[in-house]
N, C-alpha and C. Protein backbone atom coordinates (compact mmCIF):
# COMPACT_ATOMS: atom_id res chain seq x y z
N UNK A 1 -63.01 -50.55 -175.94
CA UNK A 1 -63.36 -49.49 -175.01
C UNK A 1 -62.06 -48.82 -174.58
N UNK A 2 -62.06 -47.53 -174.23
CA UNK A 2 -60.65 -46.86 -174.10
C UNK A 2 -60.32 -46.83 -172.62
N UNK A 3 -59.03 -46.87 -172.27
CA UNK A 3 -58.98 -47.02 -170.46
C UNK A 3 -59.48 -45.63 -169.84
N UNK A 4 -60.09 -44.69 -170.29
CA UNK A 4 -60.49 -43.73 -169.32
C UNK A 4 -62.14 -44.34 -169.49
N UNK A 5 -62.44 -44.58 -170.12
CA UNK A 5 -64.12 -45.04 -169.59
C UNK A 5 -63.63 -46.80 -168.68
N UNK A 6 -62.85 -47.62 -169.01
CA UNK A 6 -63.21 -48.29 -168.64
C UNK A 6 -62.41 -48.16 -166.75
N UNK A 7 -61.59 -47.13 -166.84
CA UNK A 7 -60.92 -46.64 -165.39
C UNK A 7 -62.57 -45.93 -164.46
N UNK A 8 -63.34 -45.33 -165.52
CA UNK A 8 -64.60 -45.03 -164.76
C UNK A 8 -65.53 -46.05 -164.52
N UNK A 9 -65.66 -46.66 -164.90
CA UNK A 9 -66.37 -48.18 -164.81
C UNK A 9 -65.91 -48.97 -163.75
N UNK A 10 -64.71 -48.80 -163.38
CA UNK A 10 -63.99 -49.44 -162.58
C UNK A 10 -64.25 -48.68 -161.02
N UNK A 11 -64.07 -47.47 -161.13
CA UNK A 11 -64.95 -46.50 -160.19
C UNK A 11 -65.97 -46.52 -159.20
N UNK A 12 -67.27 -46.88 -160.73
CA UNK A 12 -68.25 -47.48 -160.49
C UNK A 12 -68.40 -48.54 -159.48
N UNK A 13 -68.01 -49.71 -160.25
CA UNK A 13 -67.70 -50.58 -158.91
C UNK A 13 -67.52 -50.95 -158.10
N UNK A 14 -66.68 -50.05 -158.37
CA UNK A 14 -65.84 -49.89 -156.68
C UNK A 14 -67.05 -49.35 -155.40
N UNK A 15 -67.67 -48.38 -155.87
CA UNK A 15 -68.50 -47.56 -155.12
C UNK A 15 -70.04 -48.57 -155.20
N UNK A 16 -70.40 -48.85 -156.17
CA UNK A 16 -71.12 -50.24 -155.65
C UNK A 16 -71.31 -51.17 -154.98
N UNK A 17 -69.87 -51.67 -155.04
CA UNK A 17 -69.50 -52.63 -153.82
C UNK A 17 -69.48 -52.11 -152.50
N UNK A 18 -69.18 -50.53 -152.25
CA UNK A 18 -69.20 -49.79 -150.92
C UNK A 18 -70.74 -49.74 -150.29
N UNK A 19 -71.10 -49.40 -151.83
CA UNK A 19 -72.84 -49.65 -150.80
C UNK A 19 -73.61 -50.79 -150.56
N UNK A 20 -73.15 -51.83 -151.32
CA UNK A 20 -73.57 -52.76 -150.71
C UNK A 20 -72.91 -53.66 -148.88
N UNK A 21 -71.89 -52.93 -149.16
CA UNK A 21 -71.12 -53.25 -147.85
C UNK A 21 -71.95 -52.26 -146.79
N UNK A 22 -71.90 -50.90 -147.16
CA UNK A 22 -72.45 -50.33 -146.19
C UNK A 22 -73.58 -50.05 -145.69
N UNK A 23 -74.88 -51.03 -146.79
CA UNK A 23 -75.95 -51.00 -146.80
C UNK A 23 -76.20 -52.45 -146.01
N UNK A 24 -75.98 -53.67 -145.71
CA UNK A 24 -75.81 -54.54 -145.14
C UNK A 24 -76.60 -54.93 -143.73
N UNK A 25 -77.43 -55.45 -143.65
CA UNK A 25 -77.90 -56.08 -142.70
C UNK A 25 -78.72 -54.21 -142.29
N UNK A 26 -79.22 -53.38 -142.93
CA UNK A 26 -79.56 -52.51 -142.67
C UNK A 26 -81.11 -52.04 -143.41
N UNK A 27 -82.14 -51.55 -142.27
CA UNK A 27 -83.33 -51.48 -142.37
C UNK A 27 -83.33 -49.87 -143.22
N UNK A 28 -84.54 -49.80 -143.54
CA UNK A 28 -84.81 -48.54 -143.71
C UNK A 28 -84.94 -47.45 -142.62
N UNK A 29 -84.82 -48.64 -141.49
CA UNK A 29 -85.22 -47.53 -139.93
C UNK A 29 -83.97 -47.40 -139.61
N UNK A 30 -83.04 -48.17 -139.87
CA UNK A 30 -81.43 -48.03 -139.01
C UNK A 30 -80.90 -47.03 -140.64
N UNK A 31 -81.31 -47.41 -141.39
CA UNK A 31 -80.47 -46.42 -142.75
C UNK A 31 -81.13 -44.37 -142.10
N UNK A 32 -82.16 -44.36 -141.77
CA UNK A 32 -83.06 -43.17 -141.33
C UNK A 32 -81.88 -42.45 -140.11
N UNK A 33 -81.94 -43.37 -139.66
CA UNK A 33 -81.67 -42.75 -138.14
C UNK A 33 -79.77 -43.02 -137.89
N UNK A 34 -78.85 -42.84 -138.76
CA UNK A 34 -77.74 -42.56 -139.26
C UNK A 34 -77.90 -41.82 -140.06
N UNK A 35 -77.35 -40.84 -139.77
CA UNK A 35 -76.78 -39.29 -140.75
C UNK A 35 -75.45 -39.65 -141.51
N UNK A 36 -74.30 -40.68 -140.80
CA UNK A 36 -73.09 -40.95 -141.45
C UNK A 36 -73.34 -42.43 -142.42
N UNK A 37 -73.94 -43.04 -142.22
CA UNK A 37 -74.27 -44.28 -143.11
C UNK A 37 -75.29 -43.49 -144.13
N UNK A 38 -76.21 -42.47 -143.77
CA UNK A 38 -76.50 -42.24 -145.19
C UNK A 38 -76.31 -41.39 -146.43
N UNK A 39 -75.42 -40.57 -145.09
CA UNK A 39 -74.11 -39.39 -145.99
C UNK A 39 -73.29 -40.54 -146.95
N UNK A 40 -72.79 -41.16 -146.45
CA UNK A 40 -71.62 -42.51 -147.12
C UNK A 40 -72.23 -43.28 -147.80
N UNK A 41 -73.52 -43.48 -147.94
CA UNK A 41 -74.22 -44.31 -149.30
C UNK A 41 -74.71 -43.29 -150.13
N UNK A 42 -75.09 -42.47 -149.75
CA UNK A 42 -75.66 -41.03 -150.97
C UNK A 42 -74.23 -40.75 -151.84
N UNK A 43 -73.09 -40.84 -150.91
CA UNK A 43 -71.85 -40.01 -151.54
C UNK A 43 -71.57 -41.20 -152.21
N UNK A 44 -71.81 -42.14 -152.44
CA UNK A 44 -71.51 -43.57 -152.90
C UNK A 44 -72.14 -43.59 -154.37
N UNK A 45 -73.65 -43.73 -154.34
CA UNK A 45 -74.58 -42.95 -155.32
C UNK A 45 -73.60 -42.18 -156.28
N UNK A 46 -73.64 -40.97 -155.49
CA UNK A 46 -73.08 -39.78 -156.51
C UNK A 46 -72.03 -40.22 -156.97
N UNK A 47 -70.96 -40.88 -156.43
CA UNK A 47 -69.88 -41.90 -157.38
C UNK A 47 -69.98 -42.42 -158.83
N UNK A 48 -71.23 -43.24 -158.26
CA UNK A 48 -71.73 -44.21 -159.52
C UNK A 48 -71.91 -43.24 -160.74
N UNK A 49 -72.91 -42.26 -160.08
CA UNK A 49 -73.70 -41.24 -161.21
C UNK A 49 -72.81 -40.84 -162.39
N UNK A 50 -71.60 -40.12 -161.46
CA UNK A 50 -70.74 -39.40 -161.97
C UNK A 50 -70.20 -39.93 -163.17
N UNK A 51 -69.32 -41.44 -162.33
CA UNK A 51 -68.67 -41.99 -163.35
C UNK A 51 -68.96 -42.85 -164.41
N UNK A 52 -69.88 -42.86 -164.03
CA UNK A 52 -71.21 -43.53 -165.74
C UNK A 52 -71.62 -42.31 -166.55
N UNK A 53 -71.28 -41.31 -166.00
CA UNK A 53 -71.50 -40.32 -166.58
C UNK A 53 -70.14 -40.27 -167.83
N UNK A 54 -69.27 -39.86 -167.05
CA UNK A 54 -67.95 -39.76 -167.72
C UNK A 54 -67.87 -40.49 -168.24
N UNK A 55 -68.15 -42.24 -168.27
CA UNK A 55 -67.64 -43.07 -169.14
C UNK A 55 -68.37 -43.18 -170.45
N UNK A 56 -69.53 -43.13 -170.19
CA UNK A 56 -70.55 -43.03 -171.20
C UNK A 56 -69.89 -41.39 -172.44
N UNK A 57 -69.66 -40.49 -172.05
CA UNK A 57 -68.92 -39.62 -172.44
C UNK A 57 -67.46 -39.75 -173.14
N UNK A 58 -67.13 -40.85 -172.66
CA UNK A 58 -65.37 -41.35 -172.62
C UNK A 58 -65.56 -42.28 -173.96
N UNK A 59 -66.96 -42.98 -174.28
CA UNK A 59 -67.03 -43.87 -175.17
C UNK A 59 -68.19 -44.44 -175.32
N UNK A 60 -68.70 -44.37 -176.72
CA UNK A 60 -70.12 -44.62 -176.68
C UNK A 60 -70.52 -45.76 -176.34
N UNK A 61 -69.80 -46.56 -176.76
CA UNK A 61 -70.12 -48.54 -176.45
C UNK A 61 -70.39 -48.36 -175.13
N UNK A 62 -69.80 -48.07 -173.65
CA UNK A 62 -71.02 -47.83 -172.40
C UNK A 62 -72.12 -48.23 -173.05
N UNK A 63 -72.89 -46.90 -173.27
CA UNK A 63 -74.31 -46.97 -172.93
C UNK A 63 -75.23 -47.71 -173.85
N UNK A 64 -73.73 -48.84 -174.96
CA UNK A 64 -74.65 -49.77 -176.19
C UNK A 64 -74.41 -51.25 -174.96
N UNK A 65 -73.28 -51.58 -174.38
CA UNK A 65 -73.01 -52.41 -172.92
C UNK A 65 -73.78 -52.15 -172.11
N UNK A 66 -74.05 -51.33 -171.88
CA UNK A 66 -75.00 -51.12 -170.17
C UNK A 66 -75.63 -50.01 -170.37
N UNK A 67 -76.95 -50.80 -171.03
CA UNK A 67 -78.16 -49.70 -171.16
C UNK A 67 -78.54 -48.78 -170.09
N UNK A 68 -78.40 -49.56 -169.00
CA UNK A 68 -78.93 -49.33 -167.68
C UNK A 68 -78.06 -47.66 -167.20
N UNK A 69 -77.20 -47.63 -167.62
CA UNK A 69 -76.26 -46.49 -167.42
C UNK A 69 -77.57 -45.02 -167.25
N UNK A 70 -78.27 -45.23 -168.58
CA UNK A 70 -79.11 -43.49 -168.85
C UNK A 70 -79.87 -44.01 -167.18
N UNK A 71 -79.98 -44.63 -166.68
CA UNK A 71 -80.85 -44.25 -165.47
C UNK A 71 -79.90 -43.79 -164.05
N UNK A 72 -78.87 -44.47 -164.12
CA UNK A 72 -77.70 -43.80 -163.08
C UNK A 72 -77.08 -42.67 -162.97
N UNK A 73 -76.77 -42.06 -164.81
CA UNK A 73 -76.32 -40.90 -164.63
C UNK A 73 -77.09 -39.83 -164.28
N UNK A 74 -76.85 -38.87 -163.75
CA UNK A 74 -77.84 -37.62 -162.73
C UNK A 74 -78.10 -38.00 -161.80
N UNK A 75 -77.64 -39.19 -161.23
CA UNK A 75 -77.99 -40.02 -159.85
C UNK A 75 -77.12 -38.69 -158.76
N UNK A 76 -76.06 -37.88 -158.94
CA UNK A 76 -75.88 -37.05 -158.59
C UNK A 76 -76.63 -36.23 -158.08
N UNK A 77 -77.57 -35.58 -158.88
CA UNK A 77 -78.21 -34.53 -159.16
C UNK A 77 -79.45 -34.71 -158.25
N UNK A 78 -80.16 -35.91 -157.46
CA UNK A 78 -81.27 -36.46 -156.64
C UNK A 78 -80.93 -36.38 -155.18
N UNK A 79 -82.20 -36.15 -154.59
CA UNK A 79 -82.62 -35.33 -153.65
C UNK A 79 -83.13 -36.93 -152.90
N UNK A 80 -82.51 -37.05 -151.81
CA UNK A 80 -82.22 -38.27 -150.98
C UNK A 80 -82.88 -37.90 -149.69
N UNK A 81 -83.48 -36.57 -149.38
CA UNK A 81 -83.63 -36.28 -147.87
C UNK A 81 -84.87 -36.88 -147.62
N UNK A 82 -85.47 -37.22 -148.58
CA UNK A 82 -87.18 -37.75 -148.26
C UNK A 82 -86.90 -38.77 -147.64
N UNK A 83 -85.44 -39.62 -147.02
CA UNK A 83 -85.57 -41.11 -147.05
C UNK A 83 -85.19 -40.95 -146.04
């Protein structure tokens, strides 16, 4: 794998681990009623999206490694206000 997909992968992670930190001990009623916890997990999201995007782009083995990728990328592109 070449270091610009796997520098996006790394990305990824990173921003994974943010939402699980910032998702934490948190309801769907306390995630609702924060505008900045759910600005900072949406923008977290769009992280992931992005850079599974790019990596998958960066090198095909991604998306033969982590099938799961075609469902994250466009994670950008989703409409979060219903929540």
């Amino acid at each position: 794998m070449n270091e610009r997909a796997i520098k996006r992968l790394c990305d990824a992670r990173l921003a994974c681990d943010r939402v699980l930190e910032l998702a934490e001990n948190e309801t769907l009623e306390t995630y609702a009623a924060s505008d900045m916890r759910r600005w900072a997990i949406e923008r977290q999201l769009e992280v992931i999206g992005e850079a599974l995007g790019v990596a998958v782009r960066e090198d095909d083995i991604v998306s033969q490694l982590i099938p799961e990728t075609r469902f994250m990328v466009g994670i950008e592109k989703q409409d979060f206000s219903w929540l």
